[in-house]
Protein backbone atom coordinates (compact mmCIF):
# COMPACT_ATOMS: atom_id res chain seq x y z
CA UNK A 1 -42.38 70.86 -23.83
CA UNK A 2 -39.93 73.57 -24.54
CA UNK A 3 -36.03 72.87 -25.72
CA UNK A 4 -35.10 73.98 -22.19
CA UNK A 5 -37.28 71.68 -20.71
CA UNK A 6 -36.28 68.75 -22.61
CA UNK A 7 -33.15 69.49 -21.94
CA UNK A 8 -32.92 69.62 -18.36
CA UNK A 9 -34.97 66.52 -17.77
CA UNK A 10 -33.04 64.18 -19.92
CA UNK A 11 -29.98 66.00 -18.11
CA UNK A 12 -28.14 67.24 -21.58
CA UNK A 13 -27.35 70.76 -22.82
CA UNK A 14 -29.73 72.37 -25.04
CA UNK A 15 -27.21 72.56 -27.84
CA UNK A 16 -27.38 68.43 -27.56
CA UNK A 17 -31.04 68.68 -28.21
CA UNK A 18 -30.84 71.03 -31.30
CA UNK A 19 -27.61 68.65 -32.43
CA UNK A 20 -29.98 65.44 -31.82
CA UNK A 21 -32.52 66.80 -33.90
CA UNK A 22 -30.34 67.51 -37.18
CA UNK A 23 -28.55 63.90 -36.89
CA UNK A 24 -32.07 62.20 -36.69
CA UNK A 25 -31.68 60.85 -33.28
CA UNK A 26 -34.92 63.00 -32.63
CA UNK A 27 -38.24 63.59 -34.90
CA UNK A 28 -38.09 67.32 -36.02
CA UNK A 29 -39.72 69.24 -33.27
CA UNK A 30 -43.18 71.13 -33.99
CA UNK A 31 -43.04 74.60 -34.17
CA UNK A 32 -44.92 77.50 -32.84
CA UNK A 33 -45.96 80.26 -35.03
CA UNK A 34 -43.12 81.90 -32.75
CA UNK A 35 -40.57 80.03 -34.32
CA UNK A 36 -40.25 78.13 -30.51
CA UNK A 37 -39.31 73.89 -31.05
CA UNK A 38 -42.68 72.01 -29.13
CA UNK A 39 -41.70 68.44 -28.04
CA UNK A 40 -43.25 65.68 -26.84
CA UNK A 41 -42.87 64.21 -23.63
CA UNK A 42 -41.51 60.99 -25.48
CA UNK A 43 -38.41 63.02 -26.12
CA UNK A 44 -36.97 63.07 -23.47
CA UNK A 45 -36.98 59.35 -23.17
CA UNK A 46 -35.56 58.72 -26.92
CA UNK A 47 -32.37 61.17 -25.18
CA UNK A 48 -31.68 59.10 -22.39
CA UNK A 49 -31.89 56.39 -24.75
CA UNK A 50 -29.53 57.35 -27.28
CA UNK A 51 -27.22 58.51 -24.39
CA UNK A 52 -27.73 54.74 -22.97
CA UNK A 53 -26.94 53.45 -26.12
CA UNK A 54 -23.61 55.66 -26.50
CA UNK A 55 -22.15 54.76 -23.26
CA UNK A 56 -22.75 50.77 -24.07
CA UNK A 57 -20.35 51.80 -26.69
CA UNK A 58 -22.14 52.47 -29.97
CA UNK A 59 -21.64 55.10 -32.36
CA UNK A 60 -24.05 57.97 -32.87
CA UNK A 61 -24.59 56.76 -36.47
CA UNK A 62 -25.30 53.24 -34.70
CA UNK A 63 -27.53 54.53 -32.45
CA UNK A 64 -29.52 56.43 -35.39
CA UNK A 65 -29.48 52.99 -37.16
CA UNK A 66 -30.53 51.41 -34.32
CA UNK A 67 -33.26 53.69 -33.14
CA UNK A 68 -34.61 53.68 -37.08
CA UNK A 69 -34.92 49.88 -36.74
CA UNK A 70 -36.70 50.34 -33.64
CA UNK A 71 -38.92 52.85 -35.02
CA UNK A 72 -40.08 50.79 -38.10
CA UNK A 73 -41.25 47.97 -35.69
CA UNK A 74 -38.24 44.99 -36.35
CA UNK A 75 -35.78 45.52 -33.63
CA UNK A 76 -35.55 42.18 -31.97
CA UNK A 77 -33.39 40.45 -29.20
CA UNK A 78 -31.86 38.74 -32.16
CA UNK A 79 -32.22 41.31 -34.48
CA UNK A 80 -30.14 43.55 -33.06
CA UNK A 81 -27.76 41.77 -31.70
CA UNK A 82 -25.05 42.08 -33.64
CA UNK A 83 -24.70 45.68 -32.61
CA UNK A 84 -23.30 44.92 -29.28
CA UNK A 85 -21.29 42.24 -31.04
CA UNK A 86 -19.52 44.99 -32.71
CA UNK A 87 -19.12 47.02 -29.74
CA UNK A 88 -17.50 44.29 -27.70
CA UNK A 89 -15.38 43.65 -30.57
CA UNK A 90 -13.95 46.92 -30.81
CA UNK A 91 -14.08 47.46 -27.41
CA UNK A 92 -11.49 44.27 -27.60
CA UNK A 93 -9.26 45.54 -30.17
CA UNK A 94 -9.00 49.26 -28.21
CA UNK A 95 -8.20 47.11 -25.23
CA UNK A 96 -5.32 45.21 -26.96
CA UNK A 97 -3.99 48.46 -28.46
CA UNK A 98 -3.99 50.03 -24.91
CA UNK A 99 -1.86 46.87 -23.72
CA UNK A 100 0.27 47.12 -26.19
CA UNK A 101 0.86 50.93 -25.62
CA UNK A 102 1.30 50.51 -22.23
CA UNK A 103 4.01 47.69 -22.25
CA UNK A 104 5.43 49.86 -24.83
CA UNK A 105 5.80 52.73 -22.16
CA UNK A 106 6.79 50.47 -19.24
CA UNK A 107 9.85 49.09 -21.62
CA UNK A 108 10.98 52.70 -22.29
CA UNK A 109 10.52 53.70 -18.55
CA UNK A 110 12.63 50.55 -17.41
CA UNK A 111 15.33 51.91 -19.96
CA UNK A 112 15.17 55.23 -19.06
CA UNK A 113 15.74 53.64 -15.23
CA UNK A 114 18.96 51.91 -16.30
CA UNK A 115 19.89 54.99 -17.95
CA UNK A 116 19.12 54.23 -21.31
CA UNK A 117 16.87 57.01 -22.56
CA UNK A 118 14.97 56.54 -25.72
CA UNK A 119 12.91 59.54 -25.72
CA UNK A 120 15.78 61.41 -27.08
CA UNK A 121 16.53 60.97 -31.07
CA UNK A 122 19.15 58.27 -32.20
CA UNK A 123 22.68 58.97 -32.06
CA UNK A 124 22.05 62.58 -30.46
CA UNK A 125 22.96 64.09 -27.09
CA UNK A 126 20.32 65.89 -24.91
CA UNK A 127 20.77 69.66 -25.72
CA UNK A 128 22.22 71.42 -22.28
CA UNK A 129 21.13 74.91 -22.11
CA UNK A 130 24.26 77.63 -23.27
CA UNK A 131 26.68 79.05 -20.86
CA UNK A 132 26.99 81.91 -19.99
């Protein structure tokens, strides 16, 4: 299959292809003596994988890592595990870090309500334009 090909059918750009290739996510491509990338029909696949694998959360160097284990036969249930682990994990932490942003915001906003503005700096007035 051509680049193009591969491309479409796993439903990425080509340049995610080409960028999949020089991580490791893919096997370098054959080549024709026109220079052209040949790949297997199995490529496709190992795309929507890694694109699987990214939107459960993991990182592209986790995916690599986890598609390497795969590769050499002894990724498990079990084994692998612990990936997800770590994605729920940080997943957590983001999630507490959003709440705590957000509470932050909705104490501001109920200042800013009662007139009590702290998104201008301490102990300054807001600036009022110059008269003319």
């Amino acid at each position: 299959m051509k680049i193009g090909q591969v491309a479409k059918q796993a439903g990425v750009s080509v340049d995610t292809v080409r960028f999949y290739e020089r991580r490791g996510v893919l096997p370098a491509a054959q080549r024709r003596p026109s220079g052209y990338r040949v790949f297997s029909e199995s490529t496709v696949e190992r795309i929507r994988t890694a694109k699987a694998l990214q939107d459960m959360g993991l990182t592209l160097d986790e995916v690599i890592d986890a598609l390497h284990t795969h590769d050499a036969g002894g990724a498990t249930c079990e084994s692998e595990r612990w990936r997800l682990e770590a994605v729920v994990d940080r997943l957590a932490a983001k999630i507490a870090e959003l709440e705590r942003a957000r509470r932050n915001a909705l104490d501001i906003l109920e200042d800013c309500r009662a007139g009590r503005c702290r998104l201008t700096l301490a102990g300054e007035a807001p600036s009022r334009p110059a008269e003319p």
